[in-house]
Protein backbone atom coordinates (compact mmCIF):
# COMPACT_ATOMS: atom_id res chain seq x y z
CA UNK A 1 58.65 -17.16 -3.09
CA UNK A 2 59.15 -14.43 -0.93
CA UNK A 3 57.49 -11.50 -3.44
CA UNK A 4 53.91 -14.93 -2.85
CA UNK A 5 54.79 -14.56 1.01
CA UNK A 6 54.75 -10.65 1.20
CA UNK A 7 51.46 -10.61 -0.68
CA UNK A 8 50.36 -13.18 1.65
CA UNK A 9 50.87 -10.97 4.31
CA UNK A 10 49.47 -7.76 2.99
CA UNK A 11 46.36 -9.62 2.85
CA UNK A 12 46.56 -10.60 5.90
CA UNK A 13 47.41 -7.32 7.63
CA UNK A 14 44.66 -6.02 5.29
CA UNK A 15 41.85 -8.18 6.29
CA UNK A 16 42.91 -7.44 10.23
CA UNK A 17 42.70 -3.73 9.35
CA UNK A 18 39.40 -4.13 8.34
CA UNK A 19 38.25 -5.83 11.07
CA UNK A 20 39.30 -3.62 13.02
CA UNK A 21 37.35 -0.91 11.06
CA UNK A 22 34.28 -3.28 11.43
CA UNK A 23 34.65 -3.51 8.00
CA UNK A 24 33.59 -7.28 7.44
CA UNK A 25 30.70 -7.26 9.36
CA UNK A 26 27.55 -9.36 8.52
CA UNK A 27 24.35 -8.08 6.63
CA UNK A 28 21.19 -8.13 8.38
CA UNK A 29 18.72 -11.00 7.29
CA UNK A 30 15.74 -9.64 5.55
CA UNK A 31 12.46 -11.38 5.72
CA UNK A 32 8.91 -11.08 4.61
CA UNK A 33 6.95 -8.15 6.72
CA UNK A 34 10.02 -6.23 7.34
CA UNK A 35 9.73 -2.06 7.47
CA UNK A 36 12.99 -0.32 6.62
CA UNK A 37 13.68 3.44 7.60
CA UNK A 38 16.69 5.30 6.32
CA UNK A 39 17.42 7.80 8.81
CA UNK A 40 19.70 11.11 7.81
CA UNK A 41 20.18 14.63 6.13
CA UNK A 42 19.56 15.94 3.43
CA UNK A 43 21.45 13.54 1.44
CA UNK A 44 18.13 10.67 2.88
CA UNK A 45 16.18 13.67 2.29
CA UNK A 46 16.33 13.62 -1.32
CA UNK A 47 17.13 9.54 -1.77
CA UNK A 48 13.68 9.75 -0.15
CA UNK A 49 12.00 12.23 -2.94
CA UNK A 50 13.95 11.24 -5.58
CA UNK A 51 15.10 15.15 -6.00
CA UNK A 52 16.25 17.24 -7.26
CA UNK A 53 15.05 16.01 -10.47
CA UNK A 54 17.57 17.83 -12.93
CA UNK A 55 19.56 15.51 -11.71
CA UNK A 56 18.12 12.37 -10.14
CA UNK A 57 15.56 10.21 -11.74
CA UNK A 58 15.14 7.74 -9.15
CA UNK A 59 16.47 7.88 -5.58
CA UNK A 60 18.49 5.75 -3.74
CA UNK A 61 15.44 4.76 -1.37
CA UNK A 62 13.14 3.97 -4.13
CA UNK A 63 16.03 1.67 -5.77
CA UNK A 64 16.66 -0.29 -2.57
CA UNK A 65 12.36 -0.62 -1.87
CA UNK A 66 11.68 -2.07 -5.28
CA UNK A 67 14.91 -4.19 -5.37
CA UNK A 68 13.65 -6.01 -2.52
CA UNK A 69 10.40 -6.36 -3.03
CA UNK A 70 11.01 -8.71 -5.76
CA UNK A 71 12.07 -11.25 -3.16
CA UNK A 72 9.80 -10.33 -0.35
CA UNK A 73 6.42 -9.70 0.57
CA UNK A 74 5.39 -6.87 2.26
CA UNK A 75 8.45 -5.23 2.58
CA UNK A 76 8.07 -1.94 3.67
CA UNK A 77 10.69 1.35 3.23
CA UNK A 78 10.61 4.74 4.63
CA UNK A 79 12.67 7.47 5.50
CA UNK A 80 12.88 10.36 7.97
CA UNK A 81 15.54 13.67 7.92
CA UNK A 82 15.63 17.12 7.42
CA UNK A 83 18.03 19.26 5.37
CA UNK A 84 21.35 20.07 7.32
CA UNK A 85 20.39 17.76 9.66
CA UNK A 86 23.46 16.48 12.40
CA UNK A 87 23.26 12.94 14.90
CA UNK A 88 21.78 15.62 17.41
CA UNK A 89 18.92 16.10 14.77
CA UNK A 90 18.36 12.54 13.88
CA UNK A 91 17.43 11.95 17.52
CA UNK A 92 14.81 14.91 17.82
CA UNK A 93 13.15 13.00 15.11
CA UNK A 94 13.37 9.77 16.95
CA UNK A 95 9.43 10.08 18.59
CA UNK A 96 7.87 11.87 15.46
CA UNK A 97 9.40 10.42 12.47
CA UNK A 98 10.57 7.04 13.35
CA UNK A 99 9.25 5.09 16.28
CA UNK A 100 5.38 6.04 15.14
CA UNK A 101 6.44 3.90 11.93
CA UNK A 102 7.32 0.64 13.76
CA UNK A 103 10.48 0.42 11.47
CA UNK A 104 12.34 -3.35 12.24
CA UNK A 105 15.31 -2.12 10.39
CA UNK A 106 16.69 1.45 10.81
CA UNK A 107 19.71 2.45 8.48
CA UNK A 108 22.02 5.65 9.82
CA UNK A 109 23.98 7.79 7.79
CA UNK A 110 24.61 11.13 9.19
CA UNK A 111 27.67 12.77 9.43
CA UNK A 112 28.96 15.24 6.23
CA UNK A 113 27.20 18.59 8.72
CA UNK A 114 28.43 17.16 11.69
CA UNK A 115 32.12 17.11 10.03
CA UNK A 116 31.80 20.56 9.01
CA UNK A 117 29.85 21.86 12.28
CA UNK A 118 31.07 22.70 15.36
CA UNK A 119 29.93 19.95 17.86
CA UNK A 120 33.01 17.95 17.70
CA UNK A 121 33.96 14.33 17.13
CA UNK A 122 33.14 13.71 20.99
CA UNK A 123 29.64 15.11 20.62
CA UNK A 124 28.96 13.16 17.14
CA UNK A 125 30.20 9.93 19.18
CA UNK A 126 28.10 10.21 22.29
CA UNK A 127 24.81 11.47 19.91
CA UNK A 128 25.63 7.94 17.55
CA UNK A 129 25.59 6.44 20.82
CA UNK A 130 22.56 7.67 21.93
CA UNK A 131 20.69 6.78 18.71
CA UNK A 132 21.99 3.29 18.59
CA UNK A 133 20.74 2.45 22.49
CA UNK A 134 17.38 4.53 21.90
CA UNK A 135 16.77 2.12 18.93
CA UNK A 136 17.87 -0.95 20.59
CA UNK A 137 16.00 -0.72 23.48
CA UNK A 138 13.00 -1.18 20.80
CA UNK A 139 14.31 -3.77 19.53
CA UNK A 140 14.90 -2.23 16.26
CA UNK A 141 18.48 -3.54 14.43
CA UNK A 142 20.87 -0.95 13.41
CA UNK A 143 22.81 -0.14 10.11
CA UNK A 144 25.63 2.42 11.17
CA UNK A 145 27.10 4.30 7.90
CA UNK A 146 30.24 6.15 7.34
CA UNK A 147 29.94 9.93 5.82
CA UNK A 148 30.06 10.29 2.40
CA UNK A 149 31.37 13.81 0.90
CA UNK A 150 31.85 17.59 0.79
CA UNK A 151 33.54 17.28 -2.15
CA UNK A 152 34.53 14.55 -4.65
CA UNK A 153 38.74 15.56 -5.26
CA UNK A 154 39.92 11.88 -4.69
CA UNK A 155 43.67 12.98 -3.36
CA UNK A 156 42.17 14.41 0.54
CA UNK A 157 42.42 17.94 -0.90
CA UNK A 158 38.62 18.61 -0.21
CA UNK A 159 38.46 21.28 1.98
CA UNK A 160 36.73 18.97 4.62
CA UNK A 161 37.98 15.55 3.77
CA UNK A 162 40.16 15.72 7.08
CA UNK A 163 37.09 16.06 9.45
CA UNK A 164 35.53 13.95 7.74
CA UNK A 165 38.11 10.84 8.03
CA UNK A 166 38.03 11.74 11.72
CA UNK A 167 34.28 11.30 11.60
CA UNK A 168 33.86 8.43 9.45
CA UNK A 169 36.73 6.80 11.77
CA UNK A 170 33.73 7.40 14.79
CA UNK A 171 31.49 6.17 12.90
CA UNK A 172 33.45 2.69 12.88
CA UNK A 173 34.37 2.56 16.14
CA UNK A 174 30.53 3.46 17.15
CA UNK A 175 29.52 0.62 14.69
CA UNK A 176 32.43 -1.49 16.17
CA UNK A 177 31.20 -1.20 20.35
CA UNK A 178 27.72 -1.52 19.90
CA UNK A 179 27.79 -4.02 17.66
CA UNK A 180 26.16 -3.39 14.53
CA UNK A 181 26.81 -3.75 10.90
CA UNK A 182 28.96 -0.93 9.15
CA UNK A 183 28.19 0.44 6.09
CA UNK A 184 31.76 2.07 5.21
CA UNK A 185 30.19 4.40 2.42
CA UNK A 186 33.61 6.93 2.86
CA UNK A 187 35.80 4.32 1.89
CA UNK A 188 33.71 3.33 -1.09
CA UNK A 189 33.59 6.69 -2.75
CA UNK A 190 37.25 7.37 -1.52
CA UNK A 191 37.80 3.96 -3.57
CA UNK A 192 35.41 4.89 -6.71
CA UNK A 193 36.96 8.38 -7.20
CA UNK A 194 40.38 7.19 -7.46
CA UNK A 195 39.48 4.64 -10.12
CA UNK A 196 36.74 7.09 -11.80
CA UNK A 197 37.63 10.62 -11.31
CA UNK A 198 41.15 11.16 -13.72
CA UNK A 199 40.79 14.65 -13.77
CA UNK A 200 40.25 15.65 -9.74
CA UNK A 201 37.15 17.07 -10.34
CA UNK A 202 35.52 17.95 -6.93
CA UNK A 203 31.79 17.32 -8.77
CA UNK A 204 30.58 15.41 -11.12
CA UNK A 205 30.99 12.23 -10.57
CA UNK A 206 28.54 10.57 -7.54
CA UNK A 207 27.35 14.43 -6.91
CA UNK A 208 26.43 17.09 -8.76
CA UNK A 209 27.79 20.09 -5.86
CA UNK A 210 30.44 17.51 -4.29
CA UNK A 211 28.23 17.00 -1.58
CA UNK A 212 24.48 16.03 -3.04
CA UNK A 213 23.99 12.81 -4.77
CA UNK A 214 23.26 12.83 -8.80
CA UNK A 215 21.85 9.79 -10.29
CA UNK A 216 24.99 7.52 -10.55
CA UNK A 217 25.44 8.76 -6.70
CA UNK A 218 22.14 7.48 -6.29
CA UNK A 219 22.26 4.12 -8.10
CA UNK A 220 25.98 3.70 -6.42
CA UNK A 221 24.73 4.49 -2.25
CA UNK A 222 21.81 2.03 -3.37
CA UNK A 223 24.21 -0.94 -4.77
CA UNK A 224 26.13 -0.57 -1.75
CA UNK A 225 22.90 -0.46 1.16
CA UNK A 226 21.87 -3.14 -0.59
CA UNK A 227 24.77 -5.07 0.79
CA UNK A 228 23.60 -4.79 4.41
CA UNK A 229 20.75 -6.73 3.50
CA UNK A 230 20.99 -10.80 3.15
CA UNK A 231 18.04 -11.52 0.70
């Protein structure tokens, strides 16, 4: 009995820490007509262009677009970054690349160049911020993600994996304040490494440099975007 009422509470204390996190969320409701922009670096860049192509066949953009046009009409998906692009980049693109598309659905995952930058946690929270208000006050919803990786050594010895737990845990609390579903992408390739990467290898698994997405990295970012949508 008591080994059923420790469990009991683990779960318990679990679920609370993942509220916490803004880890449970709801999905935004899809519907016929909407338009879909993944905003980001160079890891949107080339989920957008389906690149490089020795190693990706078909990008994480692509996946999610055709996966939901099977139940929806006119759905539209885009997406708008640039290559070593930070949160302070994502909003020069704002005017350019994203409000001229009329997007009813924008999806953010920045974060991996911040983390390994200079600007500082503060600086990534405020720009998140920013993003988030400039895209609510046209009435666009909001996906916040966590960062992914520099890196793919599943034990934190990644030369950057301690910035970037500090700037996935801003990404939550972001996602957390301004009320917006959280796509915790850190935790899920934290997660899949452990259970899929035996040997420590700091490539090779959802990248092919640690940082860059191959085509399982693809196919595994798309699976888990396509959570934040209720089809």
């Amino acid at each position: 009995m008591l080994f059923h009422h420790t469990a009991s509470l683990m779960v318990v204390f679990a679920s609370a820490a993942a509220l916490s996190a803004g880890g449970t969320t709801k999905p935004i409701q899809v519907k016929d007509g909407d338009r879909i922009l993944f905003l980001g670096d160079s890891l949107t860049w080339y989920g957008g262009r389906d690149e490089p192509k020795k190693h990706v066949t078909k990008g994480y953009v692509r996946i999610v677009e055709e996966t939901l046009q099977k139940k929806h009409k006119n759905i539209e998906v885009y997406w708008a970054s640039t290559g070593g692009g930070t949160v302070q980049t994502l909003l020069s693109l704002l005017d350019k690349q994203v409000l001229p598309k009329k997007p009813t659905i924008v999806v953010i995952q920045i974060g991996c160049n911040d983390a390994r930058g200079s600007g500082g946690k503060k600086k990534f929270e405020a720009g998140l911020e920013e993003l988030i208000d400039r895209l609510h006050k046209e009435k666009i919803q909001v996906i916040q993600c966590t960062c992914t990786s520099v890196g793919e050594k599943h034990d934190g010895t990644n030369s950057v994996d301690k910035n970037l737990e500090v700037f996935a845990k801003v990404a939550r609390k972001v996602a957390m304040r301004k009320k917006v579903p959280l796509n915790d992408l850190r935790v899920a390739f934290v997660e899949h490494w452990k259970k899929n990467n035996p040997d420590n290898k700091s490539s090779g698994i959802l990248t092919y440099d640690g940082n860059h997405f191959n085509q399982a990295g693809m196919e595994f970012v798309a699976q888990h975007m396509l959570k934040m949508f209720k089809q």
